[in-house]
Protein backbone atom coordinates (compact mmCIF):
# COMPACT_ATOMS: atom_id res chain seq x y z
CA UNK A 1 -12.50 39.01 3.31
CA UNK A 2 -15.57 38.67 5.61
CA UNK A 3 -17.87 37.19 2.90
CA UNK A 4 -14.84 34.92 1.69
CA UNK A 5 -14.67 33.29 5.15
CA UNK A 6 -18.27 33.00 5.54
CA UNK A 7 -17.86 31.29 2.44
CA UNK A 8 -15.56 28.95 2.94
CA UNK A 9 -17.05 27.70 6.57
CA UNK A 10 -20.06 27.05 5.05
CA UNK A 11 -18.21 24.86 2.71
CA UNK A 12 -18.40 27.13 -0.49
CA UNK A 13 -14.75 26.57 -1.51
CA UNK A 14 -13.31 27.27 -4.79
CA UNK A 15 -10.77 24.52 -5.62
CA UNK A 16 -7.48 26.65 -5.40
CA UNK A 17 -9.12 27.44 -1.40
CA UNK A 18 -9.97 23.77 -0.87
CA UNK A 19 -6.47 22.37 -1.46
CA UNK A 20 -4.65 25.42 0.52
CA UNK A 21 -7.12 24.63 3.25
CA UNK A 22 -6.70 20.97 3.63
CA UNK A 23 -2.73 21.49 3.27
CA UNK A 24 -2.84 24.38 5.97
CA UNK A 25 -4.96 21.91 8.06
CA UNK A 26 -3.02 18.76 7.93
CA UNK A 27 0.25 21.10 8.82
CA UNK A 28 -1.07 22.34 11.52
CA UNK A 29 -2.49 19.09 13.03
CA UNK A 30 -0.03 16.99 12.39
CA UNK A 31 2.84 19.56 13.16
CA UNK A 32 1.10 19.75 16.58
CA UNK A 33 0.77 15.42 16.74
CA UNK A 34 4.46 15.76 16.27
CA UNK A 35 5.54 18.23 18.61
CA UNK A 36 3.68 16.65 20.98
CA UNK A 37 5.04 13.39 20.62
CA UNK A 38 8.24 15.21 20.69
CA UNK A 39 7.66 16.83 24.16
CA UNK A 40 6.46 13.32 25.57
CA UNK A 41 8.53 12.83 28.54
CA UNK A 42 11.75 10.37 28.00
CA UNK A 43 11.17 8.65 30.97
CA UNK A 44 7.69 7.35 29.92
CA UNK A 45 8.84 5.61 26.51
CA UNK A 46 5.72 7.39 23.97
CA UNK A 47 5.83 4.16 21.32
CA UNK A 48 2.86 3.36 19.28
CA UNK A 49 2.87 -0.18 20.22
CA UNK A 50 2.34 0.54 23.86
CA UNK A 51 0.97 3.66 24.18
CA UNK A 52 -2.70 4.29 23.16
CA UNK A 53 -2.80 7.85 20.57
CA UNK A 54 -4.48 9.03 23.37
CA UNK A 55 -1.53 9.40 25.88
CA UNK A 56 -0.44 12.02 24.20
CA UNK A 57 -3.30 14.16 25.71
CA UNK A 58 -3.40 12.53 29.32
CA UNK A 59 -2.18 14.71 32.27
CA UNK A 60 -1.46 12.11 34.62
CA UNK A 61 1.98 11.80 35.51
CA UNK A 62 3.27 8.81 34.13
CA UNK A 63 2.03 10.37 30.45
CA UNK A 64 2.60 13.53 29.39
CA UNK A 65 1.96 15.87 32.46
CA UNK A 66 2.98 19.05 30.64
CA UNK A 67 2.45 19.04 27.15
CA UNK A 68 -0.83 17.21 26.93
CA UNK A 69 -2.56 20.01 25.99
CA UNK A 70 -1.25 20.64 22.54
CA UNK A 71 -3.10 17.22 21.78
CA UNK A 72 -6.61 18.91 23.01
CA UNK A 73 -5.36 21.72 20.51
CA UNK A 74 -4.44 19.32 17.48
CA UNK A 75 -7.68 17.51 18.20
CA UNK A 76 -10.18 20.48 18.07
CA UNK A 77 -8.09 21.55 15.15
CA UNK A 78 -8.67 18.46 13.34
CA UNK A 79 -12.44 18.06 14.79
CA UNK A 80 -13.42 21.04 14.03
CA UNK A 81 -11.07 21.95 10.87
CA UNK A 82 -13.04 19.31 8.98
CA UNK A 83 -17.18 21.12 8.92
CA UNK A 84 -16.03 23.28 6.40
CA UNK A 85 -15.08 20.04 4.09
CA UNK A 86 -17.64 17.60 5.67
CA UNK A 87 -20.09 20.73 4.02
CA UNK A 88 -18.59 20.81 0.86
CA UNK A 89 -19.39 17.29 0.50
CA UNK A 90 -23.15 17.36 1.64
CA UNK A 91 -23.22 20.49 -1.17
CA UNK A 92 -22.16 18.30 -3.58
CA UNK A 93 -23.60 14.56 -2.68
CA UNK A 94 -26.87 16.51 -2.34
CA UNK A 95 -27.64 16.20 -5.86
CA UNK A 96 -27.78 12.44 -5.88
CA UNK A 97 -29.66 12.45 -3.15
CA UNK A 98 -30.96 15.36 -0.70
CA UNK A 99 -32.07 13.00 2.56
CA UNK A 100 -28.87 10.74 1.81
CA UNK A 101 -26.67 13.46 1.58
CA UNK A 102 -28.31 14.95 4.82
CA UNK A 103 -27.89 11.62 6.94
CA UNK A 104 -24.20 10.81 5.65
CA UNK A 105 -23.05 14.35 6.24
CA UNK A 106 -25.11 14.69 9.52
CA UNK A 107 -22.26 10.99 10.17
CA UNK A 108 -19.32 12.71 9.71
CA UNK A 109 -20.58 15.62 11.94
CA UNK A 110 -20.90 13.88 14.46
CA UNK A 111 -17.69 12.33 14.16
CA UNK A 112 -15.94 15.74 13.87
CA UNK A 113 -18.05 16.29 17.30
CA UNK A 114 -16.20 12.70 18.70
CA UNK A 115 -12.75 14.03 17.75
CA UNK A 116 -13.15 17.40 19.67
CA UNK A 117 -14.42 15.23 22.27
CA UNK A 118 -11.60 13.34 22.38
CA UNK A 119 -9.32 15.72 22.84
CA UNK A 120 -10.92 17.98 25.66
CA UNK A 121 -11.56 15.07 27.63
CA UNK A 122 -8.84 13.98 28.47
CA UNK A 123 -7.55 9.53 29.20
CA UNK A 124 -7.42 10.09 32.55
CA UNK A 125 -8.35 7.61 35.22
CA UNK A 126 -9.77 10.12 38.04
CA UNK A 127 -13.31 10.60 38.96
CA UNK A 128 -15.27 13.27 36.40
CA UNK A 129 -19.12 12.25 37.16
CA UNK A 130 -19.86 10.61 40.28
CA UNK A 131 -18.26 6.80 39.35
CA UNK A 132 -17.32 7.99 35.33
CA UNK A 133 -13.74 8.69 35.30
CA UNK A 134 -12.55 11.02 32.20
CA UNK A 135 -11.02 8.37 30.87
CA UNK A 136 -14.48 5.95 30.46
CA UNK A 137 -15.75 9.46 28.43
CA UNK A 138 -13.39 9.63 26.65
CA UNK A 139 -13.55 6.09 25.63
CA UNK A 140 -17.17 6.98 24.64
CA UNK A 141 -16.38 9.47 22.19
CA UNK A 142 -13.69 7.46 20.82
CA UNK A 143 -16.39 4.64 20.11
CA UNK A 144 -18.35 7.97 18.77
CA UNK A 145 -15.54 8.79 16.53
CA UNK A 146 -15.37 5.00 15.05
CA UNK A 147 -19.07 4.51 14.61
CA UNK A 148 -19.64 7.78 13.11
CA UNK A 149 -17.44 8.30 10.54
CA UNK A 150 -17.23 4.30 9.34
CA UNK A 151 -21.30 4.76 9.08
CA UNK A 152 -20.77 8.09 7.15
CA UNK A 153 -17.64 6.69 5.07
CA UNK A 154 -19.70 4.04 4.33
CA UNK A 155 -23.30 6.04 3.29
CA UNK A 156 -21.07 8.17 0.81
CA UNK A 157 -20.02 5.24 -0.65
CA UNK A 158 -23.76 4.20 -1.20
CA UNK A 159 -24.42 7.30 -2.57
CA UNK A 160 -21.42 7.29 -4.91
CA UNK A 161 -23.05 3.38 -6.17
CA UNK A 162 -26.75 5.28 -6.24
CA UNK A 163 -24.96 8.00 -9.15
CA UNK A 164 -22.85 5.39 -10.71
CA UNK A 165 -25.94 4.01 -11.76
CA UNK A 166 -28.13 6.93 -12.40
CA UNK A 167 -27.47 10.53 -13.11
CA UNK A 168 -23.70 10.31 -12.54
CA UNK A 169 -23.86 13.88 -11.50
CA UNK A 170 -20.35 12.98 -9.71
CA UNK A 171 -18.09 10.89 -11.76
CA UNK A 172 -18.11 12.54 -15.16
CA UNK A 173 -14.15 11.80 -15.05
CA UNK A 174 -14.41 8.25 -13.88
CA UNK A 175 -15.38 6.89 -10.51
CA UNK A 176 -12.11 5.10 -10.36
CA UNK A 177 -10.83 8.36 -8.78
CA UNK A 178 -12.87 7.05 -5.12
CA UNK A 179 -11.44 3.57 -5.58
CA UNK A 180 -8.63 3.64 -4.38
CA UNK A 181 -9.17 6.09 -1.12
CA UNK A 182 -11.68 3.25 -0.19
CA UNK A 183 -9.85 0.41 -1.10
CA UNK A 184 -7.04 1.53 1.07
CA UNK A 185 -9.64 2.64 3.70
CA UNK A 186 -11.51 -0.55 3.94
CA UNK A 187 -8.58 -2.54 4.03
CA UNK A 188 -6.82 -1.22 7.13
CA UNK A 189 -10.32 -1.40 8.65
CA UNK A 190 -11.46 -5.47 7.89
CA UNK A 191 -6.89 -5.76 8.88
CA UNK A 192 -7.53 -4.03 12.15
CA UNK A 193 -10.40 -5.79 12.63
CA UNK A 194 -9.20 -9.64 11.94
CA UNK A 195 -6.24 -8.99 14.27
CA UNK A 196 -7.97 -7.96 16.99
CA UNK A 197 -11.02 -10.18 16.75
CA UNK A 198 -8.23 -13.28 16.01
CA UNK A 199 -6.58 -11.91 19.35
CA UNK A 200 -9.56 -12.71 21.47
CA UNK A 201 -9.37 -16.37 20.34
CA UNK A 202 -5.81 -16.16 20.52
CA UNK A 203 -5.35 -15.18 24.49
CA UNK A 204 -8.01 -17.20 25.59
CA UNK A 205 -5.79 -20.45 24.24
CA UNK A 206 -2.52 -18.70 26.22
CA UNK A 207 -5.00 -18.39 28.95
CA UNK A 208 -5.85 -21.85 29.00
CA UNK A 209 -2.02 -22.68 28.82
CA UNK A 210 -1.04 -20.93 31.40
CA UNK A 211 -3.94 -22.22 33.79
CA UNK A 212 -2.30 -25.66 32.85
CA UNK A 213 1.47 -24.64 33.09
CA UNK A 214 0.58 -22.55 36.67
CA UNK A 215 2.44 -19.76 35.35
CA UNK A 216 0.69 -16.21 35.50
CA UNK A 217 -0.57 -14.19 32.44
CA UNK A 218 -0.55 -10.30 32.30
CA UNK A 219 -4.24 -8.76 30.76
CA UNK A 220 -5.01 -9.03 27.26
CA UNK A 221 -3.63 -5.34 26.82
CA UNK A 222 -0.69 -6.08 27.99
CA UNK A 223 0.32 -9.36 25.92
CA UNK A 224 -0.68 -7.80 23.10
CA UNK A 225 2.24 -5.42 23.06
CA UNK A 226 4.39 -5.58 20.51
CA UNK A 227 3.05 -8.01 18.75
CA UNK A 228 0.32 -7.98 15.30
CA UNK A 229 -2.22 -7.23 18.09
CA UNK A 230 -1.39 -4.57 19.99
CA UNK A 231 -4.34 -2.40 20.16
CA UNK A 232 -2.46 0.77 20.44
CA UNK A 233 -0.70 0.44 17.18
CA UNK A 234 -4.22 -0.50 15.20
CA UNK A 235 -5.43 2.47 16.71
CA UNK A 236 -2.38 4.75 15.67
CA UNK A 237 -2.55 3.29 12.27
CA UNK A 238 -6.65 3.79 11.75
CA UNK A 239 -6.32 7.30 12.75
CA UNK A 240 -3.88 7.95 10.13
CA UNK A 241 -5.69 5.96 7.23
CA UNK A 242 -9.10 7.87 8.59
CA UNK A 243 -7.40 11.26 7.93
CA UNK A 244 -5.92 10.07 4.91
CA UNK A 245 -9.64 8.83 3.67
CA UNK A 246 -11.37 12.19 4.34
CA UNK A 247 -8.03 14.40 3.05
CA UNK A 248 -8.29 12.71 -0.46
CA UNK A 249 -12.10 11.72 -0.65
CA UNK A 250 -12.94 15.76 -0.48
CA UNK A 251 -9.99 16.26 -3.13
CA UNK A 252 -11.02 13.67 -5.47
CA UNK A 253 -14.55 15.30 -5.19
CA UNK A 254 -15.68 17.02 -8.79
CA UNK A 255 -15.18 20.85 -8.25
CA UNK A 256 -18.24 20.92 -10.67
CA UNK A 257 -21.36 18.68 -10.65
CA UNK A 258 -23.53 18.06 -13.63
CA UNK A 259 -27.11 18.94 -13.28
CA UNK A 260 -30.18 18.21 -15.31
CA UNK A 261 -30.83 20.89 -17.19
CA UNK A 262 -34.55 22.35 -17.11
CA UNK A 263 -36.84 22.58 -20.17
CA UNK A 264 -36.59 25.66 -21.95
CA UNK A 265 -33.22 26.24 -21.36
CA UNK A 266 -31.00 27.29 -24.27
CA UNK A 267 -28.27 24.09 -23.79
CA UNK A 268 -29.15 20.64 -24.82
CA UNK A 269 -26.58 19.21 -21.86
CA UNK A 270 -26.30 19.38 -18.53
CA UNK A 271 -25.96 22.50 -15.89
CA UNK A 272 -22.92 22.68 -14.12
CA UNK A 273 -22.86 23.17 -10.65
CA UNK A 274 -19.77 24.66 -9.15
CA UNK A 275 -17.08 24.81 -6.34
CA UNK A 276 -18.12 28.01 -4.77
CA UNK A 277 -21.87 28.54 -5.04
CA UNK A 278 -24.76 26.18 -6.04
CA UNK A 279 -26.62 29.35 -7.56
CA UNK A 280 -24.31 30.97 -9.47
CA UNK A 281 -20.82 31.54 -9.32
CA UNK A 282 -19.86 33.95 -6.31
CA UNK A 283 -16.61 36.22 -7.05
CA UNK A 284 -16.69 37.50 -3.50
């Protein structure tokens, strides 16, 4: 039991382990999301399309006082949950390329390092360092947890080009199997994005208006509620695409990887790499 643990958080999983693992994962995160969102107080009204994801895990009274912590939970769950995966990926993109597989796994690292970030520090508008306020840190790592894993997302998918046209060590059943993860990834992201980049342009004509009319206009935050560009609800809906992303890009992941095989061998073919170990295969 000790070696198969050691194992499996160094990202040596065998593909019956990987699956259970991500299932036993996503349960547990999202179970806790859920509750969470469950325990919000009535009185404060949780809805996606006013409420930032991250009000789930603020203390401050007009939040969720109580429960708040079961969001730091959920987050370190999910934050830290995802090495063991983020590993088997580097074992396996490190055959197309050693230093690319090194930088876009050392990405999504530091992404899983954002999300537990996230979620022990807490959107909270007191004082935490001199003038920073928990909530401006936690703001940080949420701009850690964007950069991060769209810059890793998106080195994997170079990577993933680089075999397509080489070795194609990884997509010896088709690279169609990381089209449409990306597809559906890359297309909430440029959405998200043309909303809330047309929103900018947007408010600063109702700004304009209402300078003319002398009537008074609430913040940008606030007019975007519930509307196409509330902020809050292309937050919610990014988080949920970017778990869906990693959840089926390490699934659709060869369990095996082809590998050149060396002269003198006695096979014609290629080597075969596989899910547990990359020398040999471990029945611990």
């Amino acid at each position: 039991m000790k070696e198969r643990l050691k194992r499996i958080v160094c990202g040596h999983f065998r593909p019956e382990e990987l699956r259970q693992y991500l299932l036993i994962k996503a349960v547990v995160f999202w179970g806790l999301i859920l509750l969470c969102w469950f325990l919000f107080p009535v009185e404060n009204q949780f809805s996606v399309m006013t409420h930032s994801f991250s009000y789930l895990g603020s203390f401050e009274p007009f939040y969720n006082p109580r429960w708040w912590w079961i969001f730091t939970a959920a987050m370190m769950v999910w934050g830290a949950g995802l090495v063991p995966p983020v590993l088997y990926v580097h074992h396996r993109f490190t055959h197309v390329s050693r230093w690319g597989a090194g930088l876009a796994a050392s990405l999504l690292l530091l992404g899983c390092f954002g999300l537990v970030l996230v979620g022990v520090i807490p959107s909270v508008h007191e004082h935490f360092l001199g003038n920073q306020s928990w909530a401006g840190i936690h703001r940080d790592a949420g701009l850690l947890v964007a950069i991060a894993f769209c810059a890793g997302i998106f080195a994997h998918e170079l990577l993933l080009f680089r075999d397509g046209f080489t070795a194609k060590r990884l997509g010896k059943r088709g690279y169609w199997r990381f089209f449409w993860p990306y597809l559906i990834w890359w297309t909430m992201v440029f959405t998200a994005g043309y909303f809330l980049v047309k929103w900018v342009f947007v408010y600063d004509e109702m700004k304009k208006a209402a300078v003319a009319a002398g009537r008074p206009l609430e913040g940008s935050w606030t007019e975007a509620l519930h509307t196409w560009y509330s902020i809050p609800m292309w937050e919610t809906i990014l988080i949920c695409t970017l778990y869906l992303f990693l959840f089926w890009f390490v699934l659709v992941l060869p369990g095996e990887v082809s590998l050149p095989v060396k002269s003198g061998a006695d096979a014609s073919g290629d080597a075969v790499l596989t899910g547990t170990r990359e020398h040999g295969n471990e029945q611990g």
